[in-house]
PDB file of N, CA and C in Angstrom:
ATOM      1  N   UNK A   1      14.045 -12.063  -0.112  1.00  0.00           N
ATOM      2  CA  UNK A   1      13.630 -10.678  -0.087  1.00  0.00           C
ATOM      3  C   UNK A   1      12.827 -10.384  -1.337  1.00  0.00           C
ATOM      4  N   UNK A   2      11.962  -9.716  -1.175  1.00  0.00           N
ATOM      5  CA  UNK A   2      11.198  -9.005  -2.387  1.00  0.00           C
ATOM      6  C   UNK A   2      10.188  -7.639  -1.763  1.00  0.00           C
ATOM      7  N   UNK A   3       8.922  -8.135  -2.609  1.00  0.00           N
ATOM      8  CA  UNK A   3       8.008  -7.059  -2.299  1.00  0.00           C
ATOM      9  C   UNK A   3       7.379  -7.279  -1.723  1.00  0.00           C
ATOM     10  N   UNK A   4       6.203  -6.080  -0.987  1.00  0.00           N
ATOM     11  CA  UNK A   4       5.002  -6.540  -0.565  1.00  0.00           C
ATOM     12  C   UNK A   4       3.934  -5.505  -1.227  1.00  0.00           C
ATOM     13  N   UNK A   5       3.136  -5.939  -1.651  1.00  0.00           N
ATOM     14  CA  UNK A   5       1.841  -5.727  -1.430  1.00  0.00           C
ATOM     15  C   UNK A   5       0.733  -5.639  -0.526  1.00  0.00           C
ATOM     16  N   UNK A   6       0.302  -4.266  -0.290  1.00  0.00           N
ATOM     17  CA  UNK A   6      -0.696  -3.646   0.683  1.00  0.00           C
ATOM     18  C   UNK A   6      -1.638  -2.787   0.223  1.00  0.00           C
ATOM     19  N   UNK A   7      -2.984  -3.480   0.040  1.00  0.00           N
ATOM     20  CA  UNK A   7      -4.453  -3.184  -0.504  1.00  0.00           C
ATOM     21  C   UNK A   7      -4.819  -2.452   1.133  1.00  0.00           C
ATOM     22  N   UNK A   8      -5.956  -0.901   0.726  1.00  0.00           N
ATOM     23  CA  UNK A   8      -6.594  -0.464   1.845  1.00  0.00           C
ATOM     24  C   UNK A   8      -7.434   0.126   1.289  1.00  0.00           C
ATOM     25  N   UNK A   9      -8.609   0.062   1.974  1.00  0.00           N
ATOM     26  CA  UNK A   9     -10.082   0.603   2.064  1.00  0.00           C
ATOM     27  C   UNK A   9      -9.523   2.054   2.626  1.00  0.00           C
ATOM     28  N   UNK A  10      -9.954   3.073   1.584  1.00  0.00           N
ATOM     29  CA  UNK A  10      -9.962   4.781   2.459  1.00  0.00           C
ATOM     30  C   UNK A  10     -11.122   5.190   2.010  1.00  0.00           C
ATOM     31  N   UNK A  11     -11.833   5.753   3.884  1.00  0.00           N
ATOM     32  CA  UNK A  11     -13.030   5.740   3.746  1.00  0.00           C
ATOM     33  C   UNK A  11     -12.764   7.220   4.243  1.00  0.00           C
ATOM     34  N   UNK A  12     -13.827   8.109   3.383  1.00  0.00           N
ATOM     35  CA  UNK A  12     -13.415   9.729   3.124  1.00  0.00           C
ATOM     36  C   UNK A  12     -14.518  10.160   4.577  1.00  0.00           C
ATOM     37  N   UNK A  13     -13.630  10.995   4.803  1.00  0.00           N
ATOM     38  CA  UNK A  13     -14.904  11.919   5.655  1.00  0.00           C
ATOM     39  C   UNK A  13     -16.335  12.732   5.303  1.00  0.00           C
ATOM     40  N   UNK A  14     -16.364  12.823   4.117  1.00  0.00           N
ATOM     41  CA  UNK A  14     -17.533  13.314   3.571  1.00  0.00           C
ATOM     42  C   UNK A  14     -17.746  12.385   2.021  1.00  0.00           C
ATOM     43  N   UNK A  15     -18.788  12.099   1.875  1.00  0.00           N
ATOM     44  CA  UNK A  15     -18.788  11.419   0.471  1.00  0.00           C
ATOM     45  C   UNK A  15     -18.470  12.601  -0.819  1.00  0.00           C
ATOM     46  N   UNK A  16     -18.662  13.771  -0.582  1.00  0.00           N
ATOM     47  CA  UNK A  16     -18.090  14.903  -1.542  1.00  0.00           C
ATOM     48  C   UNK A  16     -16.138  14.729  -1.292  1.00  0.00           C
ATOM     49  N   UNK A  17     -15.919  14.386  -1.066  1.00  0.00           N
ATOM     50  CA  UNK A  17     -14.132  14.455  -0.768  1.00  0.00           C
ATOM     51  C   UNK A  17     -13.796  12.978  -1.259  1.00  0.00           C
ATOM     52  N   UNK A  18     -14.620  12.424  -2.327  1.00  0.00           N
ATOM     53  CA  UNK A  18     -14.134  11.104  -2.295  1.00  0.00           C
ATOM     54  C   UNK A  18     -12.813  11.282  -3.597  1.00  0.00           C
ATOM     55  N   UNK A  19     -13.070  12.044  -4.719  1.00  0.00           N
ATOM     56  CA  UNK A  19     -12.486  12.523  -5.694  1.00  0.00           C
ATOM     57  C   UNK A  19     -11.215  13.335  -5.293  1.00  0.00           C
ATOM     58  N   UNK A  20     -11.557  14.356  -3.948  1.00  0.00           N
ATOM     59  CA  UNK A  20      -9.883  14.681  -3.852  1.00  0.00           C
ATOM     60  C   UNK A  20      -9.102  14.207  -3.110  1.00  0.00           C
ATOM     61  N   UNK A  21      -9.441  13.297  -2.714  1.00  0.00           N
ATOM     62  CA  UNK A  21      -8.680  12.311  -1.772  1.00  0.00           C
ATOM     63  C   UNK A  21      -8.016  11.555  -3.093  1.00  0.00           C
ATOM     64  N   UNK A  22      -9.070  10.778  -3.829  1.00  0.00           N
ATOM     65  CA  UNK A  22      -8.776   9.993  -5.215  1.00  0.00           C
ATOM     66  C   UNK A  22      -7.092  10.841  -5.874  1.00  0.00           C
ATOM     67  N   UNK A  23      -7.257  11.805  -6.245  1.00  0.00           N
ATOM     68  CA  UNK A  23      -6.315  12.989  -6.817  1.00  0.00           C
ATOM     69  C   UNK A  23      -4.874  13.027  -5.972  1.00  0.00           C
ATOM     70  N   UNK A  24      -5.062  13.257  -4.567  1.00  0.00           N
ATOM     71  CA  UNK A  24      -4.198  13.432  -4.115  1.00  0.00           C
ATOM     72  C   UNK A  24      -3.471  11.734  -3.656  1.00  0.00           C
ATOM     73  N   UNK A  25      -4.179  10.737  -3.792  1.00  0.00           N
ATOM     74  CA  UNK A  25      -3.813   9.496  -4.038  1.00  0.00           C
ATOM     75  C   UNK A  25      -2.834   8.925  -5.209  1.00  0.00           C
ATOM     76  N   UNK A  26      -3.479   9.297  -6.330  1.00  0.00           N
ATOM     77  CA  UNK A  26      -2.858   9.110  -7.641  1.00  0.00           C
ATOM     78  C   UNK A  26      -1.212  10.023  -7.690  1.00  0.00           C
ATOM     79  N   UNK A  27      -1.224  11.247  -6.525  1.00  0.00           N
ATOM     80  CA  UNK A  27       0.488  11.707  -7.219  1.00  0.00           C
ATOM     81  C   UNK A  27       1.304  10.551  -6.572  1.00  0.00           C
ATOM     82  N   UNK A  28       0.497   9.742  -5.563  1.00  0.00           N
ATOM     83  CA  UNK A  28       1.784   9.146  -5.057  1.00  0.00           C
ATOM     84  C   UNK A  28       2.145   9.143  -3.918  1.00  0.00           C
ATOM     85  N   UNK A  29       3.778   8.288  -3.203  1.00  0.00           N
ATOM     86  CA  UNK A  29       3.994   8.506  -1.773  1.00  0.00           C
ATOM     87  C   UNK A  29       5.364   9.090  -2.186  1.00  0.00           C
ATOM     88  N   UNK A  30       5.972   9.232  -3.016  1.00  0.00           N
ATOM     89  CA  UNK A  30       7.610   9.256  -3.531  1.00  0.00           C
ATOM     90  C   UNK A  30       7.665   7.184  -3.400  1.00  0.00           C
ATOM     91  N   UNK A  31       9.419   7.344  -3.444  1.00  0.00           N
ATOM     92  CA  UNK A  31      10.209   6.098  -3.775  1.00  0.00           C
ATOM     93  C   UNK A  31      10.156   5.598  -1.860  1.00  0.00           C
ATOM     94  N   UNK A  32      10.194   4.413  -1.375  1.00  0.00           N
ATOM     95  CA  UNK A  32      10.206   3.218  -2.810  1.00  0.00           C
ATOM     96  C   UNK A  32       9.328   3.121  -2.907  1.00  0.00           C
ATOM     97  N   UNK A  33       7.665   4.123  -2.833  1.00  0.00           N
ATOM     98  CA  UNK A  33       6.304   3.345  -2.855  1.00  0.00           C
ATOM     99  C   UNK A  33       5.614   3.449  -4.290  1.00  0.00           C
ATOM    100  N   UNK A  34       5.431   2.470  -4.877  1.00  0.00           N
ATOM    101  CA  UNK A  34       4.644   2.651  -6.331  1.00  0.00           C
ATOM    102  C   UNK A  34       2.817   1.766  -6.119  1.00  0.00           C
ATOM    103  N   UNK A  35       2.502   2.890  -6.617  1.00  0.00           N
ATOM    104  CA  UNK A  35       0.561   2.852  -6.876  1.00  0.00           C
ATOM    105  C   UNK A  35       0.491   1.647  -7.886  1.00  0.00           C
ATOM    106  N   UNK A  36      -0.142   0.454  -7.517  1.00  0.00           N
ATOM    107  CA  UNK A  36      -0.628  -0.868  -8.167  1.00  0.00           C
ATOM    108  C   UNK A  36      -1.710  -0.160  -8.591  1.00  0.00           C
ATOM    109  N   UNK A  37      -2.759   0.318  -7.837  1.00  0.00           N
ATOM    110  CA  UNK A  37      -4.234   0.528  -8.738  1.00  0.00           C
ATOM    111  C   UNK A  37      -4.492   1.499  -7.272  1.00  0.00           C
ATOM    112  N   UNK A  38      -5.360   2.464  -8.087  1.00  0.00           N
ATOM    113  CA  UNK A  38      -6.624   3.191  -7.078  1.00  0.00           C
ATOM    114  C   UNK A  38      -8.046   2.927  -7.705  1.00  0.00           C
ATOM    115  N   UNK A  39      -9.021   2.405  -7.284  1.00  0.00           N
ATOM    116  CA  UNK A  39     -10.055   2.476  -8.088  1.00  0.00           C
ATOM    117  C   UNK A  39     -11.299   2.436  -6.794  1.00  0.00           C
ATOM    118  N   UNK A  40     -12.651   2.715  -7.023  1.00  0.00           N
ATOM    119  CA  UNK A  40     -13.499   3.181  -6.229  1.00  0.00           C
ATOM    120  C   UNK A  40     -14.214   2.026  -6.413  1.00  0.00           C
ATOM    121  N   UNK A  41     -14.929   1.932  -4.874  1.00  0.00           N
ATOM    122  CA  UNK A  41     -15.603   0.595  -4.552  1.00  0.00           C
ATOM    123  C   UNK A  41     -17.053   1.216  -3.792  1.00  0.00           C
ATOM    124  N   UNK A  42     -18.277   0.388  -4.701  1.00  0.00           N
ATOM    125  CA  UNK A  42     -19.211   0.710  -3.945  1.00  0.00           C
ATOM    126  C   UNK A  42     -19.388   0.134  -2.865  1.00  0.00           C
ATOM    127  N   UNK A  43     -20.096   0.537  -1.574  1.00  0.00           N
ATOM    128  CA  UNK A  43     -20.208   0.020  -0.332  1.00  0.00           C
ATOM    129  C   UNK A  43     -21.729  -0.390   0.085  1.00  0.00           C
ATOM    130  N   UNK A  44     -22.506   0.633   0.232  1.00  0.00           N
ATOM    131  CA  UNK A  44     -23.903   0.830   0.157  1.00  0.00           C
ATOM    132  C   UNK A  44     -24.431   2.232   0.054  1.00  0.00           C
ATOM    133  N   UNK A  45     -25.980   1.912  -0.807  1.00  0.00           N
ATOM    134  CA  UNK A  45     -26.653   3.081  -0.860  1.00  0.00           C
ATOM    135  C   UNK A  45     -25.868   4.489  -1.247  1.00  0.00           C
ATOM    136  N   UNK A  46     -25.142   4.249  -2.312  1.00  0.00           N
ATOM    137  CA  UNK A  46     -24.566   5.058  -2.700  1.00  0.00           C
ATOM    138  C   UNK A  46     -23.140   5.311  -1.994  1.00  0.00           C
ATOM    139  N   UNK A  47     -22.633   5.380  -1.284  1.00  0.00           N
ATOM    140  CA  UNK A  47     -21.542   5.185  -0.769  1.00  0.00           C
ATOM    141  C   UNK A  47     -20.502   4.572  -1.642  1.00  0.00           C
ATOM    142  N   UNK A  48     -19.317   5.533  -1.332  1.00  0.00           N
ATOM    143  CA  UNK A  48     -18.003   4.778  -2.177  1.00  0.00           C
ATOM    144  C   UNK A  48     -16.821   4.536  -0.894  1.00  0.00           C
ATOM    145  N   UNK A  49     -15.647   3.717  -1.342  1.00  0.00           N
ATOM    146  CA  UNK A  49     -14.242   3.940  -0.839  1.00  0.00           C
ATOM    147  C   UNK A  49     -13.787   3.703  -1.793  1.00  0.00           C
ATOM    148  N   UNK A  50     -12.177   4.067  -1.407  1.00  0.00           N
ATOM    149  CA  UNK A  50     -11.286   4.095  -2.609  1.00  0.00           C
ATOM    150  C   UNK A  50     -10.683   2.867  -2.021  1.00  0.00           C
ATOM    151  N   UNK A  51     -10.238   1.761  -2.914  1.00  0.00           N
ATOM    152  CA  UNK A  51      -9.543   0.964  -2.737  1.00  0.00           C
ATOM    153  C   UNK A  51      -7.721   1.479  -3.313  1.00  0.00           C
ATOM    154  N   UNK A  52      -6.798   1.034  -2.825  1.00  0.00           N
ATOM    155  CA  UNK A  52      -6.052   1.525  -2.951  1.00  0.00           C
ATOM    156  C   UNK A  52      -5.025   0.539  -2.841  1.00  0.00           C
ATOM    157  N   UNK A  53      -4.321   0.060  -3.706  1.00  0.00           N
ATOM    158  CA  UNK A  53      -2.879  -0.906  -3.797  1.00  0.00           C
ATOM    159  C   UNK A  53      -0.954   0.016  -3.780  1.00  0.00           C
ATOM    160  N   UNK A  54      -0.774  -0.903  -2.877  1.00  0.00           N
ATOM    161  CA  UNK A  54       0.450  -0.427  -3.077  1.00  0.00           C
ATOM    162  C   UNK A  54       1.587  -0.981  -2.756  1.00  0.00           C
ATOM    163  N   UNK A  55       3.163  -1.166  -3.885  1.00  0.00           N
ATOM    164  CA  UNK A  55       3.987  -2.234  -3.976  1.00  0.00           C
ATOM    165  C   UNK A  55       4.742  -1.908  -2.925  1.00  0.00           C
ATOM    166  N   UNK A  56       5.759  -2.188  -2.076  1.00  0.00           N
ATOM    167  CA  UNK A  56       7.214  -1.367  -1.741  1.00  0.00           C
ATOM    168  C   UNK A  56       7.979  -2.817  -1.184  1.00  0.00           C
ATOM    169  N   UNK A  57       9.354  -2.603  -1.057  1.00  0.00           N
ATOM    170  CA  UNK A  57      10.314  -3.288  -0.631  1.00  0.00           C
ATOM    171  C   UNK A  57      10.004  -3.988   0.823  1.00  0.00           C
ATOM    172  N   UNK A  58      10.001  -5.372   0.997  1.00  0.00           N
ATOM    173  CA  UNK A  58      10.213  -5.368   2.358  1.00  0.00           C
ATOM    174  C   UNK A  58      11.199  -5.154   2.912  1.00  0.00           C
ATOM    175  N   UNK A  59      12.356  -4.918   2.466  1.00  0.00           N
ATOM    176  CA  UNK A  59      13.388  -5.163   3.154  1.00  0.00           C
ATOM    177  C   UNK A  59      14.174  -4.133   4.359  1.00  0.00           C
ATOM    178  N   UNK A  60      12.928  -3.043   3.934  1.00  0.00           N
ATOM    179  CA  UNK A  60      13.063  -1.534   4.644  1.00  0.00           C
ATOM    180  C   UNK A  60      12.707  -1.427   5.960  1.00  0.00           C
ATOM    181  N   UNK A  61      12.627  -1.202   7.332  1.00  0.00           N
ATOM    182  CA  UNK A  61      11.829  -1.931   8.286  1.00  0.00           C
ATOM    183  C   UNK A  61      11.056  -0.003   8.303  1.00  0.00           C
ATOM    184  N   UNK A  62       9.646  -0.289   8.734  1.00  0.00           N
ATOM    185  CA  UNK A  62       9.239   0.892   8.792  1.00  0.00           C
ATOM    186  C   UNK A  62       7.823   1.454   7.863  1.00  0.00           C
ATOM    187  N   UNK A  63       8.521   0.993   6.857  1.00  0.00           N
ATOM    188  CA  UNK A  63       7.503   1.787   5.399  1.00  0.00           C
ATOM    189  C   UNK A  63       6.055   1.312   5.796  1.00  0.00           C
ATOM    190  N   UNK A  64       5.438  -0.066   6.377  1.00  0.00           N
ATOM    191  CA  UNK A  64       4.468   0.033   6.329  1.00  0.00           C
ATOM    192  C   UNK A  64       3.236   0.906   7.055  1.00  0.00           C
ATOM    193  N   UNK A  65       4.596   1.519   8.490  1.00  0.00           N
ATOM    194  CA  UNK A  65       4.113   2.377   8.784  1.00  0.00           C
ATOM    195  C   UNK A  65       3.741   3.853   8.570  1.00  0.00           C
ATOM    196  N   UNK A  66       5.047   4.046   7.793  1.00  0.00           N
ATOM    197  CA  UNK A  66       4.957   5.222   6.837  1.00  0.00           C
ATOM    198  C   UNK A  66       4.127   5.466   6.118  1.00  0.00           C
ATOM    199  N   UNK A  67       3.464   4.445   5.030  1.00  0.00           N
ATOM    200  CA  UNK A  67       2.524   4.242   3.799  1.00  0.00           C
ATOM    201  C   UNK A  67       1.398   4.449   5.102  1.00  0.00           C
ATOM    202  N   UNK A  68       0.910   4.168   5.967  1.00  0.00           N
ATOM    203  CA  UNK A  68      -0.311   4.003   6.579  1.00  0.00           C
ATOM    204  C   UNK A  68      -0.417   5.349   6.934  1.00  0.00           C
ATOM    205  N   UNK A  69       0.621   5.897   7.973  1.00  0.00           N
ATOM    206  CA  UNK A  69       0.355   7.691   8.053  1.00  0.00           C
ATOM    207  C   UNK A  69       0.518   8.716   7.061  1.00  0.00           C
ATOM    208  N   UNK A  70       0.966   8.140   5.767  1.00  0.00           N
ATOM    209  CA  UNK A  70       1.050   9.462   4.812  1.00  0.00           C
ATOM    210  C   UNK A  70      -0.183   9.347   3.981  1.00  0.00           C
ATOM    211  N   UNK A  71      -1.107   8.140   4.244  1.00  0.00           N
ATOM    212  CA  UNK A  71      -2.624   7.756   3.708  1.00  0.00           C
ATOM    213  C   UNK A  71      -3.221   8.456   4.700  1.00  0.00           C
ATOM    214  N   UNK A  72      -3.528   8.365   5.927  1.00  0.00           N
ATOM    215  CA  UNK A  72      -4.085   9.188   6.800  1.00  0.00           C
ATOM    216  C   UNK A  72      -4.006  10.829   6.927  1.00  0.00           C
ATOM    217  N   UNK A  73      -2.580  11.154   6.227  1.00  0.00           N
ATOM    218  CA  UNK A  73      -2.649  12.623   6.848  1.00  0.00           C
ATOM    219  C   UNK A  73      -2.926  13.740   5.448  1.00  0.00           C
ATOM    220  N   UNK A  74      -3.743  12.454   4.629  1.00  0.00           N
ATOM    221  CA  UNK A  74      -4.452  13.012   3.418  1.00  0.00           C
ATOM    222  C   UNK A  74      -6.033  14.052   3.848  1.00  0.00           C
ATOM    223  N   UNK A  75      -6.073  14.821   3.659  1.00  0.00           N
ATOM    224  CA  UNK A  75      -7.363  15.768   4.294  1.00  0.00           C
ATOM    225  C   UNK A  75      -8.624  15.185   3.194  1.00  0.00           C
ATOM    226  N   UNK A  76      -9.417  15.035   4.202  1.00  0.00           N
ATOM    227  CA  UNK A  76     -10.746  14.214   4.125  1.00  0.00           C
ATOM    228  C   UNK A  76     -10.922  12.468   4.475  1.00  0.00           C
ATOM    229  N   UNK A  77      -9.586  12.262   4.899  1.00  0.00           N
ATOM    230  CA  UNK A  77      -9.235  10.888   5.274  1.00  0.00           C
ATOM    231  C   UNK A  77     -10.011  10.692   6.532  1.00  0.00           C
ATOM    232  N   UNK A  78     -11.295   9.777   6.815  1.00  0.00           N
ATOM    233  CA  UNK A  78     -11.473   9.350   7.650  1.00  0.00           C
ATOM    234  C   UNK A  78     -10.825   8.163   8.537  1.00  0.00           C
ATOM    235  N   UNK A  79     -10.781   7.252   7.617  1.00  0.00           N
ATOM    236  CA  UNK A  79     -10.140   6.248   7.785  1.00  0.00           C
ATOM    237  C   UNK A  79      -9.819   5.258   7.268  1.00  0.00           C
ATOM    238  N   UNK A  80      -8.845   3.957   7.396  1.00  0.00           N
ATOM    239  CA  UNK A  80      -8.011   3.534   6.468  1.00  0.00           C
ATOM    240  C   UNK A  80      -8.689   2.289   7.237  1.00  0.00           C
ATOM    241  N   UNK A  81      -8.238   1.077   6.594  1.00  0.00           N
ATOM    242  CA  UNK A  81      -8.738  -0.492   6.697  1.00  0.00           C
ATOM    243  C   UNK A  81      -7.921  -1.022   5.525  1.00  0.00           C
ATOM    244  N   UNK A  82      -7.022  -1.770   6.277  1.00  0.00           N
ATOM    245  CA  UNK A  82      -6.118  -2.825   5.056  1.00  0.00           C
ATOM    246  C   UNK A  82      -6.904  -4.141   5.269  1.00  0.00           C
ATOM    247  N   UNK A  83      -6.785  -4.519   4.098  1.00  0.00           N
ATOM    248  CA  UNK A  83      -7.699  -5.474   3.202  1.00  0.00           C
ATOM    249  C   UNK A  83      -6.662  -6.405   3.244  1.00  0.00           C
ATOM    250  N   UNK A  84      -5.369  -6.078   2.653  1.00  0.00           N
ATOM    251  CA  UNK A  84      -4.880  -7.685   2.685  1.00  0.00           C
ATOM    252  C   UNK A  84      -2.978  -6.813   2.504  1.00  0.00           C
ATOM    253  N   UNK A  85      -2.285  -7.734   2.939  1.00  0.00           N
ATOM    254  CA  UNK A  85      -0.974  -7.263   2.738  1.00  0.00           C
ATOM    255  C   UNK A  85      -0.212  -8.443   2.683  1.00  0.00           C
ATOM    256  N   UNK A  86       0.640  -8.904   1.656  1.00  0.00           N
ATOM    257  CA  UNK A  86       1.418  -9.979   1.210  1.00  0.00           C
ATOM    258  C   UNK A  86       2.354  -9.860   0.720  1.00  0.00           C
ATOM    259  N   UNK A  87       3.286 -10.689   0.606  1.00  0.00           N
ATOM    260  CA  UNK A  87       4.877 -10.603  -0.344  1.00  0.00           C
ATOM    261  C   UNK A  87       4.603 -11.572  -1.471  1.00  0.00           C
ATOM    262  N   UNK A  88       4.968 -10.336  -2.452  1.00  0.00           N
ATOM    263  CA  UNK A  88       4.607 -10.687  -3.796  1.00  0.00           C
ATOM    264  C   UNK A  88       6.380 -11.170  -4.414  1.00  0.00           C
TER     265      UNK A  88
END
């Protein structure tokens, strides 16, 4: 048993909403989910996403679904794309 790690591409609905999406990213999901990194990724022609890491327990059955809809039901969330998810 340990952790996992789950990296996702959040791609904003407007390129002006990339910052409060960013904001409302950084407070967090609560326990057990802890923020590895948020940092912004260029895409093209000006275009950003937020890349977004995040640790939690596997041992919970569920959370990854949880972490995926409480990323989505962020306002300006277009859409989400996991990049990679592993046990660390």
């Amino acid at each position: 048993m340990g952790d996992i790690l789950s990296v996702y591409k959040v791609y904003p609905e407007e390129i002006d909403d990339i910052e409060k999406i960013q904001k409302s990213l950084e407070k967090g999901f609560g326990e057990p989910f802890k923020i590895a990194k948020i940092e912004l990724e260029p895409i093209a022609f000006g275009l950003k996403v937020i890349k977004l890491g995040v640790i939690f327990p596997d041992k919970i059955d569920g959370l990854l679904d949880k972490l995926e809809d409480s990323i989505k039901a962020i306002e300006g969330v277009r859409d989400i794309e996991i990049e990679v998810s592993t046990l660390i």
